[in-house]
C-alpha atoms as a PDB file:
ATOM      1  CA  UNK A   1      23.570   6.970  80.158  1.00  0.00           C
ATOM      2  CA  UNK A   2      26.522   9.134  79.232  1.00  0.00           C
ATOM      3  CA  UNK A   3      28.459   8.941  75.574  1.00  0.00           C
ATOM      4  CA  UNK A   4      27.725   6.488  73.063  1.00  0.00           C
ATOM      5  CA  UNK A   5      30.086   5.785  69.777  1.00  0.00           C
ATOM      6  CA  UNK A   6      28.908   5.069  66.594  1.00  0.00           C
ATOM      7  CA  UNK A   7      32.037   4.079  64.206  1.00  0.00           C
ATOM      8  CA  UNK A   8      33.881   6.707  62.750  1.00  0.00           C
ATOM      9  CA  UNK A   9      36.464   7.472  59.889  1.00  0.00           C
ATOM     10  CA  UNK A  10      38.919   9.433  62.837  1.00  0.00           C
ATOM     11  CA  UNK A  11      39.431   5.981  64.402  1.00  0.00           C
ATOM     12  CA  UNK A  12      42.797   5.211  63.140  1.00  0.00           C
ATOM     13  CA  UNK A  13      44.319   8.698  63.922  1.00  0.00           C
ATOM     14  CA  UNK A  14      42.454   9.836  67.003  1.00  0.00           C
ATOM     15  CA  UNK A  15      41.308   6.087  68.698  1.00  0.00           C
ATOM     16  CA  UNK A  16      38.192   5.698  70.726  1.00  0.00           C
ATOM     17  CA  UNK A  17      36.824   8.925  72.230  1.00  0.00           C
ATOM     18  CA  UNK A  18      35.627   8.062  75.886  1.00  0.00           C
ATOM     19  CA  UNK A  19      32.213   6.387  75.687  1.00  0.00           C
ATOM     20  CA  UNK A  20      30.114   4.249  77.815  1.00  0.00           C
ATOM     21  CA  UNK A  21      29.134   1.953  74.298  1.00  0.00           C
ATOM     22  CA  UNK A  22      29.880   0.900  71.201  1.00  0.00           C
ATOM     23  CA  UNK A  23      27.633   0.417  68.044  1.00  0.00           C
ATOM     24  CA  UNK A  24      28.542  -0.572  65.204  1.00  0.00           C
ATOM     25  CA  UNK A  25      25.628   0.048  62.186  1.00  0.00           C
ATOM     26  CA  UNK A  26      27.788   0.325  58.708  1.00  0.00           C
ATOM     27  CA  UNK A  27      27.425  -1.550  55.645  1.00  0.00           C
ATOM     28  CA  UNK A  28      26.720  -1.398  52.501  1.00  0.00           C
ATOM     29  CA  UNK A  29      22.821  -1.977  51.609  1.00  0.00           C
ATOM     30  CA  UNK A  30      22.453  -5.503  50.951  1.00  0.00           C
ATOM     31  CA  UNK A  31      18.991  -4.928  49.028  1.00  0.00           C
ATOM     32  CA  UNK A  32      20.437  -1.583  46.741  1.00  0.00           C
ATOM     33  CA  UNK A  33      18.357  -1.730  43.759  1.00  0.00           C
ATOM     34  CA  UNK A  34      20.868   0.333  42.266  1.00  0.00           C
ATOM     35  CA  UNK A  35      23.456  -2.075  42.439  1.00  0.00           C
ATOM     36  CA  UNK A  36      23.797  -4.864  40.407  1.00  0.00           C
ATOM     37  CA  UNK A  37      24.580  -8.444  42.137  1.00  0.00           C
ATOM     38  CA  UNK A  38      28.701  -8.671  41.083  1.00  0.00           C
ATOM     39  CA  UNK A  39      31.941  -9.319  42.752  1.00  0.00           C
ATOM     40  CA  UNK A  40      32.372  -5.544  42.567  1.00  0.00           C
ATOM     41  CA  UNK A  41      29.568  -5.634  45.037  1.00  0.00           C
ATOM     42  CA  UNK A  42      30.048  -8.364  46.843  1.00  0.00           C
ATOM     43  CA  UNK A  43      32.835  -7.426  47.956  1.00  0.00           C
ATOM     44  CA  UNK A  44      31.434  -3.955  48.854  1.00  0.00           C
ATOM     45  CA  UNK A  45      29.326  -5.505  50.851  1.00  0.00           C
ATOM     46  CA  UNK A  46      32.047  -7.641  52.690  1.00  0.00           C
ATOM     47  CA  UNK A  47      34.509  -4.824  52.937  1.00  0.00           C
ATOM     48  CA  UNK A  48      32.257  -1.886  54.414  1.00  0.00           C
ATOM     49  CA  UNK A  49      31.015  -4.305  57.504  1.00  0.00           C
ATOM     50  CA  UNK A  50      34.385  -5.944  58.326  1.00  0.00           C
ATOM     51  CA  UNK A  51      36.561  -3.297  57.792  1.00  0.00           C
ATOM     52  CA  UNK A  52      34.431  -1.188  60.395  1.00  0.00           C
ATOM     53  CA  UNK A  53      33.581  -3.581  62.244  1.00  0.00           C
ATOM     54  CA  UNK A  54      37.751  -4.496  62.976  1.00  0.00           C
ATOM     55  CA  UNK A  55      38.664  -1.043  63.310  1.00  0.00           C
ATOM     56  CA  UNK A  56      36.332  -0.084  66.151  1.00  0.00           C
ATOM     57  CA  UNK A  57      37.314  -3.095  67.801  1.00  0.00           C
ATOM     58  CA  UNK A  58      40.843  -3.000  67.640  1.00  0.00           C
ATOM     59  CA  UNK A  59      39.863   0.672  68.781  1.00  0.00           C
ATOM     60  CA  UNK A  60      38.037  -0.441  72.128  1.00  0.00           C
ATOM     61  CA  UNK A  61      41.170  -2.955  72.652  1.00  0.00           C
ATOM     62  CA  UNK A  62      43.572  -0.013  72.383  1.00  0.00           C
ATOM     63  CA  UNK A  63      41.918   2.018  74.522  1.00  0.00           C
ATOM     64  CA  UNK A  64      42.815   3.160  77.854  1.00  0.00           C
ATOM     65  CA  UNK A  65      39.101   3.279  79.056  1.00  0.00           C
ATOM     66  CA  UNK A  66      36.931   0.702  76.788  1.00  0.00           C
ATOM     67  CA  UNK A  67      32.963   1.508  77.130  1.00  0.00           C
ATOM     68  CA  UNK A  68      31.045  -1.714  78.906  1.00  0.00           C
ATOM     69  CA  UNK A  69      29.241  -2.516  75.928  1.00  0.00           C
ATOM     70  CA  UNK A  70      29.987  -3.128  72.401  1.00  0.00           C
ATOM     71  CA  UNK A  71      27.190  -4.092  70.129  1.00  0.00           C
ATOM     72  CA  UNK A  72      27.308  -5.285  66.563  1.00  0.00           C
ATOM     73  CA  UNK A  73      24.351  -5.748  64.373  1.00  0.00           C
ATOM     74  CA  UNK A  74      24.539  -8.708  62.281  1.00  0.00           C
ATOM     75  CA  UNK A  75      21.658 -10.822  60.263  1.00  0.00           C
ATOM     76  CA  UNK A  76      20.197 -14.093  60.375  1.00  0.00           C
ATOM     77  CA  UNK A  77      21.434 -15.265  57.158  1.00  0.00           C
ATOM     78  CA  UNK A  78      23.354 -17.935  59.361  1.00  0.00           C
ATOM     79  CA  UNK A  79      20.654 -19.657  59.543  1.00  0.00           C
ATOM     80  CA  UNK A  80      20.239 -21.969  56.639  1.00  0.00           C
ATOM     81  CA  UNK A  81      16.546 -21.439  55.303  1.00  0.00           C
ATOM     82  CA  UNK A  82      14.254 -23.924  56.036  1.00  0.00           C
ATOM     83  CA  UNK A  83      10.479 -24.600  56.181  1.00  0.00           C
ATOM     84  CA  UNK A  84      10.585 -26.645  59.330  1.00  0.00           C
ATOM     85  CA  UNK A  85      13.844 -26.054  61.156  1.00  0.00           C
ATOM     86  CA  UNK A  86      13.642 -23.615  64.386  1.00  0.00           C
ATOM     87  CA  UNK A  87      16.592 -21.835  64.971  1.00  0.00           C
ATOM     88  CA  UNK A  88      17.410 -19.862  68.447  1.00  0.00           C
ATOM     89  CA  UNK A  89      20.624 -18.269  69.709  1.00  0.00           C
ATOM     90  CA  UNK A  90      21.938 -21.747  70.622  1.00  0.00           C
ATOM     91  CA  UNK A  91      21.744 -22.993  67.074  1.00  0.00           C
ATOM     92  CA  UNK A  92      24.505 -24.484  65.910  1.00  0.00           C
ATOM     93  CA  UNK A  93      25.544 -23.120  62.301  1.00  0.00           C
ATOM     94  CA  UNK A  94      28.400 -23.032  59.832  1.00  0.00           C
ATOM     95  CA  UNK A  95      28.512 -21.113  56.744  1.00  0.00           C
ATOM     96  CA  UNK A  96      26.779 -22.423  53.624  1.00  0.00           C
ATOM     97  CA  UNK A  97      26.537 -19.282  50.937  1.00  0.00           C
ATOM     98  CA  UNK A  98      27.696 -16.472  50.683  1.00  0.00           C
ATOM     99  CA  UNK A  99      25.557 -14.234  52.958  1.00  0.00           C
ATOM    100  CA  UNK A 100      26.347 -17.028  55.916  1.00  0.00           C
ATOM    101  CA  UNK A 101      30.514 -16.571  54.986  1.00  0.00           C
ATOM    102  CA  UNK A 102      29.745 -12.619  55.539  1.00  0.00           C
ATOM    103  CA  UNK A 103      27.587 -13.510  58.937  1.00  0.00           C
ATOM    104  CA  UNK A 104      31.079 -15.229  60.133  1.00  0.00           C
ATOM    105  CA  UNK A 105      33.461 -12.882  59.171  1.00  0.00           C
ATOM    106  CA  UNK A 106      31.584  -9.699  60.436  1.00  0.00           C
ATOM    107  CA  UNK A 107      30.700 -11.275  63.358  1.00  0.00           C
ATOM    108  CA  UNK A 108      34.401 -13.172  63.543  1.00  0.00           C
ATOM    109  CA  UNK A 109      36.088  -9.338  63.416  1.00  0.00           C
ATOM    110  CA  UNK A 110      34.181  -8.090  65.998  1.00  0.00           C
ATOM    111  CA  UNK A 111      36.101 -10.166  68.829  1.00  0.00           C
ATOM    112  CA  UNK A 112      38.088  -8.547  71.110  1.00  0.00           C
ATOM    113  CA  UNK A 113      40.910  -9.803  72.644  1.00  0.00           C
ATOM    114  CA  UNK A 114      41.507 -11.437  76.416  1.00  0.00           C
ATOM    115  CA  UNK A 115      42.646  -8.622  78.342  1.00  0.00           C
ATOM    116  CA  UNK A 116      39.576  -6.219  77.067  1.00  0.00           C
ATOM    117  CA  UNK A 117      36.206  -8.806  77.491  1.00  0.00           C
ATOM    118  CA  UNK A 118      36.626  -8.872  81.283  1.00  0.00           C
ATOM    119  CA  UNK A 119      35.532  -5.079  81.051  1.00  0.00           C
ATOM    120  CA  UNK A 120      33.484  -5.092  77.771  1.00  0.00           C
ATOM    121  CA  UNK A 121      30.140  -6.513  77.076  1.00  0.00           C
ATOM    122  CA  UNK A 122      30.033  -8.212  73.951  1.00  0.00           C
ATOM    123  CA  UNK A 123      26.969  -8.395  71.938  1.00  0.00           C
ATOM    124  CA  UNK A 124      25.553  -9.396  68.352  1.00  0.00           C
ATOM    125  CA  UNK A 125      22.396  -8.793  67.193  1.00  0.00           C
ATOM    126  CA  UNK A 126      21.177 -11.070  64.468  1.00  0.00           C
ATOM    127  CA  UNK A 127      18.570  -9.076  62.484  1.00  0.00           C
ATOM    128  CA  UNK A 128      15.572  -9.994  60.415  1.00  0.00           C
ATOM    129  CA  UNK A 129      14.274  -8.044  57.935  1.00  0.00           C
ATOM    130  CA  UNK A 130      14.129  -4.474  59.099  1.00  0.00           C
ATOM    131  CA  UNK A 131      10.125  -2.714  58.627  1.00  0.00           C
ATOM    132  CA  UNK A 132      10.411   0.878  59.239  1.00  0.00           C
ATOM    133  CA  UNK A 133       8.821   3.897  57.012  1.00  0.00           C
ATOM    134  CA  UNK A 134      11.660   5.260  55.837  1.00  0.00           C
ATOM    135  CA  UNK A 135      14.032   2.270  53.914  1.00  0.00           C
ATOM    136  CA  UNK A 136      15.283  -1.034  54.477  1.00  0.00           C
ATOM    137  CA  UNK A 137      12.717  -3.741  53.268  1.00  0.00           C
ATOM    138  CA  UNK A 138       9.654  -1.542  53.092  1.00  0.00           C
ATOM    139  CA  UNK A 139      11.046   1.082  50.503  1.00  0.00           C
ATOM    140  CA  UNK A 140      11.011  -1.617  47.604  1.00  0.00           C
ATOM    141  CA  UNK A 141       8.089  -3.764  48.644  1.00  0.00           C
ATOM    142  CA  UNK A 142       5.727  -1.228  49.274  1.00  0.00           C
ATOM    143  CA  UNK A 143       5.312   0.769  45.669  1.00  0.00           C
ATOM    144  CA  UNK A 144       3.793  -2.258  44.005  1.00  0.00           C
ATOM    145  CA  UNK A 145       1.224  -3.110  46.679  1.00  0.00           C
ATOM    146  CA  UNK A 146      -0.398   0.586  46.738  1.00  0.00           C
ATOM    147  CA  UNK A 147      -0.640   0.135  42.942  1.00  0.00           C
ATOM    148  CA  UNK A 148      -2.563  -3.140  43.431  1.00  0.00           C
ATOM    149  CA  UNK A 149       0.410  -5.377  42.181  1.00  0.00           C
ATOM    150  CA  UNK A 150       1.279  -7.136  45.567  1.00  0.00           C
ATOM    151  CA  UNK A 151       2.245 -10.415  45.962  1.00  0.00           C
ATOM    152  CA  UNK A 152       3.590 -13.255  47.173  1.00  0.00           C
ATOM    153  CA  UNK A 153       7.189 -14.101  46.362  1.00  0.00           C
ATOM    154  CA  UNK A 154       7.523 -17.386  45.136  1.00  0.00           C
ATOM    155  CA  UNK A 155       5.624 -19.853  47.184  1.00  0.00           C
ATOM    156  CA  UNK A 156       4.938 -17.574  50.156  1.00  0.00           C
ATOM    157  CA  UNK A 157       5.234 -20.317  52.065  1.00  0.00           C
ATOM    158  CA  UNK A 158       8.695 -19.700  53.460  1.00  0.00           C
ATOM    159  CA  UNK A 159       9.491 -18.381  56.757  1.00  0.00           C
ATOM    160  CA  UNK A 160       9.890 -14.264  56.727  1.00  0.00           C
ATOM    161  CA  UNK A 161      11.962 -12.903  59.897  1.00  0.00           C
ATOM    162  CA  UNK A 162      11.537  -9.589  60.888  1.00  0.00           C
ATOM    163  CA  UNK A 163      11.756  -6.432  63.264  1.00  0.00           C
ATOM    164  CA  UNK A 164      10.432  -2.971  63.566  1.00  0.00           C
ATOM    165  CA  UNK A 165      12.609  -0.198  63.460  1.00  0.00           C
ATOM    166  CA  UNK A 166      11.940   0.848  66.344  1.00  0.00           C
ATOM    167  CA  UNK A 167      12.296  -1.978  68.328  1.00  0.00           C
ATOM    168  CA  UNK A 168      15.894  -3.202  66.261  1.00  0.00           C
ATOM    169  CA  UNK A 169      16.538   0.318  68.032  1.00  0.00           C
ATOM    170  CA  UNK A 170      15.032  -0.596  71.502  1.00  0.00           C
ATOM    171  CA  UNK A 171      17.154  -3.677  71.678  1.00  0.00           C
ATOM    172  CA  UNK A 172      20.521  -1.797  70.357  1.00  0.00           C
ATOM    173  CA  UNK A 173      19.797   0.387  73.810  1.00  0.00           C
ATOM    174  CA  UNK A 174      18.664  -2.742  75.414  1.00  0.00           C
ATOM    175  CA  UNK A 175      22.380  -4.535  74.433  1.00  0.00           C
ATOM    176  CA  UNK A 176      24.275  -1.556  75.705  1.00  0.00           C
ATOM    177  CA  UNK A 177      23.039  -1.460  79.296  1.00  0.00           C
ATOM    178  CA  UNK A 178      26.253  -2.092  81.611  1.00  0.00           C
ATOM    179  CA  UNK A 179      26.446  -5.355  82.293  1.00  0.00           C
ATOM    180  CA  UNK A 180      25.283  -6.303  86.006  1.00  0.00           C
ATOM    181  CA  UNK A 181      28.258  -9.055  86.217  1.00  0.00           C
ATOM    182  CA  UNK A 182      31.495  -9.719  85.083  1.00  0.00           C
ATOM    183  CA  UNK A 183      30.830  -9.899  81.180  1.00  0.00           C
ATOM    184  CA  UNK A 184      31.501 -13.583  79.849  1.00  0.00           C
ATOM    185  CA  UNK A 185      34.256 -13.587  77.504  1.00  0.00           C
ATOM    186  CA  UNK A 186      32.158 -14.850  74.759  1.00  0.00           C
ATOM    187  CA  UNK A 187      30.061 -12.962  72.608  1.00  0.00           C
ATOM    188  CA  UNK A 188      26.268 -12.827  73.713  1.00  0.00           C
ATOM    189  CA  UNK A 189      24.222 -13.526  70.640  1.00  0.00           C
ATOM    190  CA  UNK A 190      20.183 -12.108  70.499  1.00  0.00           C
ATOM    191  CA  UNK A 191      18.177 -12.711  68.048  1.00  0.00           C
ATOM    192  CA  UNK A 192      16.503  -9.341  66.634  1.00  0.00           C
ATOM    193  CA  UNK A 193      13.708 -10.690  65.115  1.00  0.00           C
ATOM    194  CA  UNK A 194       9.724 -10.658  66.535  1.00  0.00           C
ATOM    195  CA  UNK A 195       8.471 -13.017  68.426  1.00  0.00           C
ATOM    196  CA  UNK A 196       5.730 -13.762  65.491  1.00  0.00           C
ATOM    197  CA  UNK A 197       6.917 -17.048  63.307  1.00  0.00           C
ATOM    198  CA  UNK A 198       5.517 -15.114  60.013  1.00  0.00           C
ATOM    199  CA  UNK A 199       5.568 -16.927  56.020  1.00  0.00           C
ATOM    200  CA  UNK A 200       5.995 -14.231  53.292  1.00  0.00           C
ATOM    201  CA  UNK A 201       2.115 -15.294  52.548  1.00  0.00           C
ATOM    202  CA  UNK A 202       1.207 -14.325  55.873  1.00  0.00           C
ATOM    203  CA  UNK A 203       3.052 -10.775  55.372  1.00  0.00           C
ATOM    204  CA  UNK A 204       1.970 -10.272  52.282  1.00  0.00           C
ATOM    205  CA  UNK A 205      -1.950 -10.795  53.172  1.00  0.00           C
ATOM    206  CA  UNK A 206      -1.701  -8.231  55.945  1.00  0.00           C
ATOM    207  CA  UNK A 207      -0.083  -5.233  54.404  1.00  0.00           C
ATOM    208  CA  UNK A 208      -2.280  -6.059  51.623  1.00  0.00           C
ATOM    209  CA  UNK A 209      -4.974  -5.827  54.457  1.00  0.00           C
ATOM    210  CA  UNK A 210      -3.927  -2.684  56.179  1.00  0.00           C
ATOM    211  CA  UNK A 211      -3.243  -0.916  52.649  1.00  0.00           C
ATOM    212  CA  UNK A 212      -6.670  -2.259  51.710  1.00  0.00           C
ATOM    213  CA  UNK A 213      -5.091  -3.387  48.179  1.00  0.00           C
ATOM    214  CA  UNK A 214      -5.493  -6.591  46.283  1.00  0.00           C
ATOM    215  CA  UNK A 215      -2.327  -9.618  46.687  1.00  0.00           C
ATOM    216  CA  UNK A 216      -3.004 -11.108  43.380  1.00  0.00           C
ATOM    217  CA  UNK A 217      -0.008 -11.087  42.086  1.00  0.00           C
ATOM    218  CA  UNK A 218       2.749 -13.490  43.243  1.00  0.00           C
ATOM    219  CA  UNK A 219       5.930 -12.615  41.968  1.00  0.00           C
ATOM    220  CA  UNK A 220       7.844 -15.839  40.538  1.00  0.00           C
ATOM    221  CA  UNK A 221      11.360 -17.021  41.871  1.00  0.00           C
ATOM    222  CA  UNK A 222      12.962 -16.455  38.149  1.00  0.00           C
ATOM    223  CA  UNK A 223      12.305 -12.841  37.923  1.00  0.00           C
ATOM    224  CA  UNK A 224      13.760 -12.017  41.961  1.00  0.00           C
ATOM    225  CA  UNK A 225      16.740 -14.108  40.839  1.00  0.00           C
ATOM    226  CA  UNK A 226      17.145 -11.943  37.668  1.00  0.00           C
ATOM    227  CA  UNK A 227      16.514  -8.463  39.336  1.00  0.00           C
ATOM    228  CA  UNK A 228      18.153  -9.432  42.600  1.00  0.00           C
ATOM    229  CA  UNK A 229      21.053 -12.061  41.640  1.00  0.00           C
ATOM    230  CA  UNK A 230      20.297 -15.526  42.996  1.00  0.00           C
ATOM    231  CA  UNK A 231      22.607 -15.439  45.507  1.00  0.00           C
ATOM    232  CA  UNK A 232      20.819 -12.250  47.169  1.00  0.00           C
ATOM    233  CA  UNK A 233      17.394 -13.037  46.079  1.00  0.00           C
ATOM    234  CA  UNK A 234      17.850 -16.211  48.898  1.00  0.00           C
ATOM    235  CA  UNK A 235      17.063 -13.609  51.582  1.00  0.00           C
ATOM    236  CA  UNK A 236      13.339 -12.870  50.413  1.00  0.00           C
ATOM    237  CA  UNK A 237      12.538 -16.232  48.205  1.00  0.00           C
ATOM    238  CA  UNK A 238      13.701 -18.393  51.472  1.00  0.00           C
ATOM    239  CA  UNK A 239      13.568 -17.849  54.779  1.00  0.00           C
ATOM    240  CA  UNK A 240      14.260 -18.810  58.404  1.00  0.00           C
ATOM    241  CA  UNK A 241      12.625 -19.625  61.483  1.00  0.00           C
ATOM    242  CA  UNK A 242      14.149 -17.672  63.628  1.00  0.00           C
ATOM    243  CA  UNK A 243      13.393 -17.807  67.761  1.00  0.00           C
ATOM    244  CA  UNK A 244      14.130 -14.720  69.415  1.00  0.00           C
ATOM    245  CA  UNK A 245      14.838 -16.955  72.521  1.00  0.00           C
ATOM    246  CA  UNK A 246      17.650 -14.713  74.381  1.00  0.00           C
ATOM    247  CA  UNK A 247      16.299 -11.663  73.579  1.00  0.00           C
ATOM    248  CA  UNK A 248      12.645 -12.542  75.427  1.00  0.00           C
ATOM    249  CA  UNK A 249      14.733 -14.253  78.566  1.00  0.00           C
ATOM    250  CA  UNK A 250      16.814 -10.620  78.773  1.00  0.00           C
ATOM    251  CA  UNK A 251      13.808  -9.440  79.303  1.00  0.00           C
ATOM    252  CA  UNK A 252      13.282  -7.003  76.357  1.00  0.00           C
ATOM    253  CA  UNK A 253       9.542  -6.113  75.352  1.00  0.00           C
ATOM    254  CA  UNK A 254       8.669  -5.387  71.743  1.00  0.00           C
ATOM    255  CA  UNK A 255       6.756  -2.347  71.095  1.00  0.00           C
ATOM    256  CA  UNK A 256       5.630  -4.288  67.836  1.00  0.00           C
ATOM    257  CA  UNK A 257       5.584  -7.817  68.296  1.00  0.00           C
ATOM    258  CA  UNK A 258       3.217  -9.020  65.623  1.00  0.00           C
ATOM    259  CA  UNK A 259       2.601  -7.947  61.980  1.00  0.00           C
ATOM    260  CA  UNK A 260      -0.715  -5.939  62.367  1.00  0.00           C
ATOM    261  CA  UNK A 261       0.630  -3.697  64.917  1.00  0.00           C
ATOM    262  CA  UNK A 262       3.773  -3.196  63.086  1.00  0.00           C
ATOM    263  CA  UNK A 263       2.309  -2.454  59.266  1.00  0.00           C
ATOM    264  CA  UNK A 264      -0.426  -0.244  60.698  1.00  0.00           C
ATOM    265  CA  UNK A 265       1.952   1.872  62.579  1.00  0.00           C
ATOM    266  CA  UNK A 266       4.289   1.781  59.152  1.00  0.00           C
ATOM    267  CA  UNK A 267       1.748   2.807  56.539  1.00  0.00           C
ATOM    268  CA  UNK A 268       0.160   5.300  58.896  1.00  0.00           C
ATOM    269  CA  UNK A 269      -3.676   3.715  58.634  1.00  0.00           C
END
């Protein structure tokens, strides 16, 4: 497939090395447990994702040879939680917190201009949660289940999004394929979630499964909002259903497309 171009710092001086595609993966760690929720990091969080996210664009615009493909990878906090609404890649949205306003502006800075999208792909990925082994949502929920203390959080009854790592990666590679037509000048939005429409009870009961622990311990909203801030706590208390509607029609196939498969292939059982 030739080249491909994560972002760099050497942007600014040097400009886009010659690459077939663009990825863009930076940002701060929304769910650091060593950072406490305050505008130092909130703005952290804002600044390491747009900042990037602008430069590698305004990069690809600049330069004389722009890859096919630029891909950005963006969450589904657009989506305002809900325990009925469906949402797919056609869903109609406009910014209601916080983590919505940073949806917009990341995915607002990664636009290029006229004279570049009738030779580069554009593409946003809309993540769920992330399940791998080694980070993202698994590193904090996982200590407290092998000691027995599992649970749901809050009422476990709200929707819980989410990917494999390996197949978040599968559909980056997926997204950068040259495009077989002109590339619209719009930005083609997937959704990188699995095609299972999972609660946070339902999660909870099957790692609790494969880890063969006890999930007798649901974890009230007060204390998430207290450890996590309120305004980031949203992301596990509530929850989306999110349709990965595009992403089947493209024709992508999951490697993990339901929990068991997933969580047994995580926690090695």
């Amino acid at each position: 497939m030739g080249m491909i171009c994560s972002q760099t710092g050497e942007l600014e001086s040097h400009g886009l090395p010659p690459c077939e595609g663009a990825v863009n993966l930076a940002g701060e760690n929304l769910m650091n447990p060593l950072r406490w929720w305050n505008e130092s990091y909130k703005k952290d969080l804002f600044s390491s994702r747009i900042d990037s996210t602008k430069s590698l664009a305004q990069a690809i615009a600049a330069s004389p040879n722009p890859p096919h493909s630029w891909v950005v990878v963006s969450g589904v906090a657009c989506y305002k939680p809900s325990l009925t609404a469906e949402y797919t890649e056609e869903s109609e949205w406009t910014p209601f917190d916080i983590l919505s306003k940073l949806v917009k502006e990341w995915e607002g800075s990664a636009l290029l201009p006229d004279n570049v999208t009738n030779t580069t792909k554009q593409v946003v990925i809309r993540a769920g949660a992330v399940l791998g082994r080694d980070g993202g949502a698994m590193k904090q929920m996982l200590p407290p289940f092998w000691l027995g203390l599992g649970g749901t959080l809050g009422s476990g009854r709200q929707p819980f999004p989410w990917i494999h790592v390996s197949d978040l990666a599968g559909l980056i590679a997926h997204a950068l394929e040259p495009p077989a037509d002109p590339p619209s000048p719009s930005q083609q939005v997937l959704n990188g979630v699995a095609p299972a429409l999972n609660t946070n009870l339902e999660f909870t009961k099957e790692l609790g499964r494969v880890l063969r622990r006890p999930t007798i311990f649901p974890v009230p909203a007060f204390v998430m909002n207290t450890l996590m801030g309120s305004e980031r706590a949203v992301v596990l208390m509530e929850g989306q259903k999110v349709i990965p509607k595009r992403t089947q029609e493209a024709g992508f196939q999951y490697k993990f497309p339901d929990l068991t498969s997933a969580l047994k292939e995580i926690v090695g059982s």
